[in-house]
Every structure is written in C-alpha cells, then in structure tokens.
C-alpha atoms as a PDB file:
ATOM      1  CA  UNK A   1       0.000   0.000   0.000  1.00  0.00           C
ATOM      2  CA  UNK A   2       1.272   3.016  -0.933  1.00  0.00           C
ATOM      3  CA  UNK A   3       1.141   6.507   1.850  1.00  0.00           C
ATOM      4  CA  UNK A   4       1.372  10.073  -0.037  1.00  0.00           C
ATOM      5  CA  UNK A   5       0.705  13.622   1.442  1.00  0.00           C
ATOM      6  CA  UNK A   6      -1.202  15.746  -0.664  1.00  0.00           C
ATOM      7  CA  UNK A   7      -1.065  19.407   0.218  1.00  0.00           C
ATOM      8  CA  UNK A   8      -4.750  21.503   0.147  1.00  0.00           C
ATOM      9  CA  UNK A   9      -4.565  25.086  -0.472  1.00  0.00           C
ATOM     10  CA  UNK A  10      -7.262  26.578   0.259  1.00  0.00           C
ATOM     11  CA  UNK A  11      -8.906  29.444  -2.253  1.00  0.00           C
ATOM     12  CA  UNK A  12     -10.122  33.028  -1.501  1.00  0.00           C
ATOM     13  CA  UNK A  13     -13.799  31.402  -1.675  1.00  0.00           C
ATOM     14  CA  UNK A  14     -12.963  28.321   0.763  1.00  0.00           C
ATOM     15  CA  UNK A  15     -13.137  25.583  -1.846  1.00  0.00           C
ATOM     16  CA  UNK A  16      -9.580  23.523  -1.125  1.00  0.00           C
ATOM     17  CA  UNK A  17      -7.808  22.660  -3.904  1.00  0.00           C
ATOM     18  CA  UNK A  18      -4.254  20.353  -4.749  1.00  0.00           C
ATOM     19  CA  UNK A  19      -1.656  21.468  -6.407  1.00  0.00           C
ATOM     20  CA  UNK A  20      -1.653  19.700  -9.953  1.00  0.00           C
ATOM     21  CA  UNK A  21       1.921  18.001  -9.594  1.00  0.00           C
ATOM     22  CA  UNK A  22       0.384  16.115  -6.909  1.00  0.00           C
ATOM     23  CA  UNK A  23      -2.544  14.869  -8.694  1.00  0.00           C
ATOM     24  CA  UNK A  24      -0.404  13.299 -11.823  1.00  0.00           C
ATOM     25  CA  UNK A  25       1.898  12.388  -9.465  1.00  0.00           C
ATOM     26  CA  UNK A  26      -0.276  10.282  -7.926  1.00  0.00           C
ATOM     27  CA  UNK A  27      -1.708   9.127 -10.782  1.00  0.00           C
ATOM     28  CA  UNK A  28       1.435   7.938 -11.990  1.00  0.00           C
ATOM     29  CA  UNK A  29       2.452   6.150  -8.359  1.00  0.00           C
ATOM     30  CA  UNK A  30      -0.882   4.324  -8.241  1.00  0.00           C
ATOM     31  CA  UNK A  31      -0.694   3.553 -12.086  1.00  0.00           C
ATOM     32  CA  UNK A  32       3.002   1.938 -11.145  1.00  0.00           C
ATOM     33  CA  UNK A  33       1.191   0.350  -7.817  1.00  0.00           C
ATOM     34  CA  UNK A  34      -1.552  -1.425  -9.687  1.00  0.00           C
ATOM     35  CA  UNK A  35       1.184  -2.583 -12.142  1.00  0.00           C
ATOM     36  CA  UNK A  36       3.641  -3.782  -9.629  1.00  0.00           C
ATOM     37  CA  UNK A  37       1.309  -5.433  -7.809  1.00  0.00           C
ATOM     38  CA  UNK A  38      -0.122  -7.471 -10.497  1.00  0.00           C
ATOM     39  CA  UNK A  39       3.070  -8.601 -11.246  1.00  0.00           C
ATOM     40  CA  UNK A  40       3.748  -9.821  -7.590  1.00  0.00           C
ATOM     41  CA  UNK A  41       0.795 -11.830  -7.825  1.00  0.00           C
ATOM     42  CA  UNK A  42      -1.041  -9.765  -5.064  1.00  0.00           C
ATOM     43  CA  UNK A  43      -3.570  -8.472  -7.617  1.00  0.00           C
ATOM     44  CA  UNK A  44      -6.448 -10.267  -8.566  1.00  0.00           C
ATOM     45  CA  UNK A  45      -8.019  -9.765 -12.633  1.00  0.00           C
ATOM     46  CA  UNK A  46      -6.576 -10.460 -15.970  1.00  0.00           C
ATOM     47  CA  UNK A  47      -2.860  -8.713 -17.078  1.00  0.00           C
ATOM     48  CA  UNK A  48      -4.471  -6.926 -19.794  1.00  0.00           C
ATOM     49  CA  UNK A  49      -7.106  -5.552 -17.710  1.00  0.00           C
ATOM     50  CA  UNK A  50      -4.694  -4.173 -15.023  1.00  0.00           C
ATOM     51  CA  UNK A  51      -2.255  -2.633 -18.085  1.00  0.00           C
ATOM     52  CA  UNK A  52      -4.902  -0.878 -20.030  1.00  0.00           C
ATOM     53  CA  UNK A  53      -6.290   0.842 -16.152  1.00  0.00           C
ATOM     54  CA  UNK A  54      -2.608   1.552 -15.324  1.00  0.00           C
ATOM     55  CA  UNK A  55      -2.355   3.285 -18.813  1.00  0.00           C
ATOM     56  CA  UNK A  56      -5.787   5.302 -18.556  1.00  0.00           C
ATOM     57  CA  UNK A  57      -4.153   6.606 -15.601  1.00  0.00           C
ATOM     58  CA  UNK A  58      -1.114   7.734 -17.034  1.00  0.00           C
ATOM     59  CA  UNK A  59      -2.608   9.334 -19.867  1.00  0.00           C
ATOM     60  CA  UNK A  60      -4.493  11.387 -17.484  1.00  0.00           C
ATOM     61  CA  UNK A  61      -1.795  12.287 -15.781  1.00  0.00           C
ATOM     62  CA  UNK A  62      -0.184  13.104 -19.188  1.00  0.00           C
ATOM     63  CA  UNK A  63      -3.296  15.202 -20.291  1.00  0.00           C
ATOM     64  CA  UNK A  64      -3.330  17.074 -17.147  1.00  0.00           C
ATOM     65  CA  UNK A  65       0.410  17.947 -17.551  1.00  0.00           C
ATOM     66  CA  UNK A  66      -0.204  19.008 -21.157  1.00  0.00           C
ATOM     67  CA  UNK A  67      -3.758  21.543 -20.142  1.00  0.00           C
ATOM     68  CA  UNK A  68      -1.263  22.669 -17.000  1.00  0.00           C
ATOM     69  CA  UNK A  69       1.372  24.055 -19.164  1.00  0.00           C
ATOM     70  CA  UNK A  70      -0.827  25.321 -22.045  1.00  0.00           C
ATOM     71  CA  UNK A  71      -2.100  27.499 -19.281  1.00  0.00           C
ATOM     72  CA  UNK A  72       0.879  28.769 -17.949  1.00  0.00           C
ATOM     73  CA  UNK A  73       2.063  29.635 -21.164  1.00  0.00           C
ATOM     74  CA  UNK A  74      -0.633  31.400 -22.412  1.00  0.00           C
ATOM     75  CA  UNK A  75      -0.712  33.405 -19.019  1.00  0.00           C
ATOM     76  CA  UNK A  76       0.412  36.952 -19.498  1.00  0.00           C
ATOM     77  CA  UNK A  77       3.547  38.154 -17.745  1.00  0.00           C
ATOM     78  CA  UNK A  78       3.833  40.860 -15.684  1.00  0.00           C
END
C-alpha cells in the first residue's frame, strides 16, 4: 500500500484545492502500484485488464500535464 501527502490550499472562496503536480503524481504512483502489484501476484483480474487501467491513468496524468502548461504559457507576464 502506498502513503502520499497531498497538500490543500485553500482558495479566496474556501473551496480547497491540490496542487496539480500532486494529482499526476499520484496518478502515476498508483498507475506503477496497480502494475507492480499485479506482477507480484497480489492483484487479482486479468494482465491486460490491469495494463490498459494503469495506462488510462497515465494518460491522465499526461493530459493534465499538457492543459497545465498550455495554461501557464498562455498566461500573461507581468
């Protein structure tokens, strides 16, 4: 089982919110989990099955990186 901390910063209207390194990067450490675990035998379900979750993962993670710095680049600087 895997332990991360996951900072919340908190917004100027309450709602909490985590910092978007942390979400793909625990995308990609679960993603890695799942796989290491099937391999160990300590997952249950078909290889294939496990891959194709452990890549939907990871191509979130990869999407999120890609709409994260497509938005700091079209930011304006001061």
């Amino acid at each position: 089982m895997i332990q991360i901390s996951i900072p919340l910063v908190p917004s100027d209207d309450g709602v909490l919110l985590i910092p978007a390194d942390h979400v793909t990067g625990l995308l990609r450490r679960l993603s890695a989990d799942w796989l290491e675990s099937k391999h160990a035998g300590e997952m249950r379900g078909d290889e294939q099955t496990v891959r194709d979750l452990a890549d939907v993962l990871t191509e979130l993670a990869d999407q999120i990186d890609v709409e994260c710095i497509g938005f700091t680049s079209a930011a304006p600087h001061p």
